[in-house]
Protein backbone atom coordinates (compact mmCIF):
# COMPACT_ATOMS: atom_id res chain seq x y z
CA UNK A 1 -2.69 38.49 3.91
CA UNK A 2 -2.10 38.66 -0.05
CA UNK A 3 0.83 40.99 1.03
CA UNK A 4 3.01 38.50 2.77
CA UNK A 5 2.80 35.64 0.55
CA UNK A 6 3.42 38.02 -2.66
CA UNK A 7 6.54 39.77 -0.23
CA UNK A 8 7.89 35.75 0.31
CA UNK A 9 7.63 35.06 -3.15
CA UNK A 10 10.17 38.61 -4.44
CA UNK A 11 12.07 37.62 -1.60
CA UNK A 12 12.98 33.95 -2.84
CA UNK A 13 12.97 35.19 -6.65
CA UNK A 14 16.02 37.72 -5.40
CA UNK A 15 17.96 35.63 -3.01
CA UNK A 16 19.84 33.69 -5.62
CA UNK A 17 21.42 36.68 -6.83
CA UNK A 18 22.32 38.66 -4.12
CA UNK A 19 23.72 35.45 -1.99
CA UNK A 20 26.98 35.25 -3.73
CA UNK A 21 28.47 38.17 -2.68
CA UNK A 22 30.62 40.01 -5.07
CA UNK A 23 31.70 36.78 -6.25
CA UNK A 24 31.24 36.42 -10.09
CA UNK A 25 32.64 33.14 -11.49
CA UNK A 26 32.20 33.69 -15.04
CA UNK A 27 34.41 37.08 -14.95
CA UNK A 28 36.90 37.06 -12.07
CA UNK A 29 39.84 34.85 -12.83
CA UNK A 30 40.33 33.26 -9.91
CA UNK A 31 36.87 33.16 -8.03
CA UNK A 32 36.56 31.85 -4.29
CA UNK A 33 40.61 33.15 -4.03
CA UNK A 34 41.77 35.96 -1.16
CA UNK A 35 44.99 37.61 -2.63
CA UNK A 36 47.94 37.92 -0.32
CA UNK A 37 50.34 40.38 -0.83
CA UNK A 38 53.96 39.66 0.81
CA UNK A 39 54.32 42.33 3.62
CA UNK A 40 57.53 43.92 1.42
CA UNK A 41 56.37 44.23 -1.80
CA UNK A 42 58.20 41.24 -3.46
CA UNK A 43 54.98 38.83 -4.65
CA UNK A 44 51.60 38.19 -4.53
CA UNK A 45 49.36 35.28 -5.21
CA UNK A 46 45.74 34.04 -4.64
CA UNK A 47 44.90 30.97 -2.11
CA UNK A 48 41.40 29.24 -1.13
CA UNK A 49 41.23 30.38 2.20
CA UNK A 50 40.02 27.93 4.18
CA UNK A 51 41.76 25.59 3.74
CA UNK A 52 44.79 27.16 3.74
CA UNK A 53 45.76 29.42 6.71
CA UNK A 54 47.23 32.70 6.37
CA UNK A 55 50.70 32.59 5.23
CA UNK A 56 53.62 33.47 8.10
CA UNK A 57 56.81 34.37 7.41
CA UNK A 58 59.83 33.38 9.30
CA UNK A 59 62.70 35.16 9.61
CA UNK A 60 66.35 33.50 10.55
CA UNK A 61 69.58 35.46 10.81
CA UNK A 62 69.23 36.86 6.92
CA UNK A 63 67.28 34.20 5.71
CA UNK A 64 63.54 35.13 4.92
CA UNK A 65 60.46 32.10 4.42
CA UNK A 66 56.98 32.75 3.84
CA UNK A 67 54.60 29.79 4.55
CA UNK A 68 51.13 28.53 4.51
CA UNK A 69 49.69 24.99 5.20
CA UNK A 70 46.46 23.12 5.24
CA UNK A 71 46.11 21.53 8.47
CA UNK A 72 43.92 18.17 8.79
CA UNK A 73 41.10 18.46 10.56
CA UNK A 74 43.10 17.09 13.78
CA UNK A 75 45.87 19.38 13.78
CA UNK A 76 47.57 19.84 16.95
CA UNK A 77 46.58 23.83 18.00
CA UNK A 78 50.17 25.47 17.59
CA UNK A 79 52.31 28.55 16.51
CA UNK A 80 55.49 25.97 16.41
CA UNK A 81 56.19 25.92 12.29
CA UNK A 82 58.01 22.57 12.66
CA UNK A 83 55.06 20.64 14.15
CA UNK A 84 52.45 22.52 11.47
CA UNK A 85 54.64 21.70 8.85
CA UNK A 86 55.01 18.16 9.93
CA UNK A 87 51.54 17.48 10.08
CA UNK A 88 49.84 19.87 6.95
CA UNK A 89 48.32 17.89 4.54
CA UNK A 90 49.74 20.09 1.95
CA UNK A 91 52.53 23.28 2.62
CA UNK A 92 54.05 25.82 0.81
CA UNK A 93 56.97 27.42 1.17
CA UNK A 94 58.20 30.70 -0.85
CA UNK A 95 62.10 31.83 -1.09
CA UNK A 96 63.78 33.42 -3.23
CA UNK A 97 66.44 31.75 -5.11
CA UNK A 98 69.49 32.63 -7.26
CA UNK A 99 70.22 32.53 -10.75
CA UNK A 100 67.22 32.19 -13.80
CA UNK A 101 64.17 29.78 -13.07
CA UNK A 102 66.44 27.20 -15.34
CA UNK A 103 69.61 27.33 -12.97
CA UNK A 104 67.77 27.48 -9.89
CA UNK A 105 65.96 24.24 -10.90
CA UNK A 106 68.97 22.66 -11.68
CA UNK A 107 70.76 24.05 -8.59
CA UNK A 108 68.03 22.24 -6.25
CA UNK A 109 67.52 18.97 -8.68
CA UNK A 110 71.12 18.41 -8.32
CA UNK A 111 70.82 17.89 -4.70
CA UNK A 112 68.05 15.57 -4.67
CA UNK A 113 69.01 11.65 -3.40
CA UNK A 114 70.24 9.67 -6.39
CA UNK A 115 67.38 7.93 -6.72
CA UNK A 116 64.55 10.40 -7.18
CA UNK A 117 62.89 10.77 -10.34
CA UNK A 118 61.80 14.43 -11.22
CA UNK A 119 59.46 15.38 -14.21
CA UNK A 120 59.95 19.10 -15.32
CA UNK A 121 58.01 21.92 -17.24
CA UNK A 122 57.50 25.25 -18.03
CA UNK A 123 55.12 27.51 -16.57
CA UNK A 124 53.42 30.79 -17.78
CA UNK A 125 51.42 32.71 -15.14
CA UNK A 126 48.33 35.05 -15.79
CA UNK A 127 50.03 37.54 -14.51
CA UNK A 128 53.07 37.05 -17.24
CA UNK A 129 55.74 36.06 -14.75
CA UNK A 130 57.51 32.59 -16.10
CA UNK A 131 59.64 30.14 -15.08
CA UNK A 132 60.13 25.99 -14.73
CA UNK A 133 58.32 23.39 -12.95
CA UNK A 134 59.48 19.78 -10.90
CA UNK A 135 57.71 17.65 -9.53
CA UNK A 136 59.01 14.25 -7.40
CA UNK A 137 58.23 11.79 -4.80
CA UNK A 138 60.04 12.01 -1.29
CA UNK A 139 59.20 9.04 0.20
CA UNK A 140 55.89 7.08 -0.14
CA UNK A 141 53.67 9.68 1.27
CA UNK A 142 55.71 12.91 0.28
CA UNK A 143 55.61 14.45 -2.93
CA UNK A 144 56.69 17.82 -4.02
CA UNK A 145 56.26 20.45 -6.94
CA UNK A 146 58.36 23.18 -7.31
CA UNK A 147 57.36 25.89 -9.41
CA UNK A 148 60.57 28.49 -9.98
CA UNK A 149 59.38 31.96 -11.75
CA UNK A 150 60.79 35.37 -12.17
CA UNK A 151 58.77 38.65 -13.89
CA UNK A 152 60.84 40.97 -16.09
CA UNK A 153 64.00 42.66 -13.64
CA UNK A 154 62.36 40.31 -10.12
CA UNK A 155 64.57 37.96 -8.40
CA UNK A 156 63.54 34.34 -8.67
CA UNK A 157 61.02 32.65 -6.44
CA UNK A 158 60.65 29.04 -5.41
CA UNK A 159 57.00 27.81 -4.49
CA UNK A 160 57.78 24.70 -2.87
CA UNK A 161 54.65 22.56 -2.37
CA UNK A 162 55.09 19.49 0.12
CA UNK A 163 52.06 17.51 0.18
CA UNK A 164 50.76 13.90 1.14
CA UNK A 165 49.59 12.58 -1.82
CA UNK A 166 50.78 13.11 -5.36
CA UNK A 167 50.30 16.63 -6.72
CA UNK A 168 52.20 16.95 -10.45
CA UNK A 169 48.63 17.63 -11.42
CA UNK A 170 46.30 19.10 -8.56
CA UNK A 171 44.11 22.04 -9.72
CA UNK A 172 44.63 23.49 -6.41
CA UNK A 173 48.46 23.69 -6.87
CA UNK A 174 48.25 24.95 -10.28
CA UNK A 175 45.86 28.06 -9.70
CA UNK A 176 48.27 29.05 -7.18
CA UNK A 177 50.88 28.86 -9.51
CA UNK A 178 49.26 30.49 -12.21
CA UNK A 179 48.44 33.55 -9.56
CA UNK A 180 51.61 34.18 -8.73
CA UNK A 181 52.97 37.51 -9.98
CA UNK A 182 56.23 38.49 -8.88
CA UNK A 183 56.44 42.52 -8.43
């Protein structure tokens, strides 16, 4: 009977490092992430997945989106965009843009309403792709950040986060951000 007890006892001591996974948070850079690689080649980036779902892309006439939300927990079961969109508690939406990070800021700041206030920054990924930041407040339970970036001879991307409550400064936003790498 020694056996068993001595057996439970290596058994506990070992759990707590083999129950992780191949998970190491003090040397992978983004720990807990999944890395999603646009289907051609243009980007990729690392998400907590749950709660975001998958990214989808959506194509219409030349015009190519990739999203992904996080639904709240009473989403409405779907593959209509418009209503997950409508009812994520955050989305994000990738595009590419024209011109530099700068002029493609200024290109979409310029068509905000009059009266929205925008706060802007520059942004530095791991990965060494760079670009501009804005954030601003849609209405009273919309806000947005934009992050515009570009690596060395890519086109430019917009991340355009939607979400409903503020997020100029969530840590979730900003490790997606900061995983971006534009290929």
């Amino acid at each position: 009977m020694r056996a068993v007890p001595a057996l439970l006892a290596c058994a506990l001591a070992v759990a707590p490092v083999v129950g992780c996974g191949d998970l190491d948070a003090n040397t992978e850079q983004f720990p807990g992430t999944i890395l999603y690689q646009d289907p051609m080649g243009a980007f990729e980036f690392r998400l907590l997945q749950p709660p975001w779902i998958p990214p989808f892309v959506l194509t219409y006439q030349d015009l190519r989106l990739t999203f992904s939300v996080v639904p709240p927990p009473d989403a409405t079961v779907t593959a209509d965009p418009n209503i997950l969109l409508a009812q994520a508690l955050y989305s994000l939406q990738f595009s590419q843009v024209t011109g530099d990070p700068v002029a493609a800021m200024a290109e979409v700041k310029g068509s905000l309403p009059g009266g929205s206030s925008t706060a802007t920054g520059t942004v530095d990924t791991a990965t060494g792709t760079a670009g501009v930041e804005m954030t601003w407040q849609e209405e009273e339970d919309v806000f947005h950040r934009d992050a515009f970036l570009a690596g060395k001879a890519t086109p430019t991307f917009r991340l355009h986060f939607t979400a409903q409550k503020e997020i100029s400064d969530d840590p979730m936003v900003a490790q997606m951000i900061n995983s971006f790498h534009a290929k």
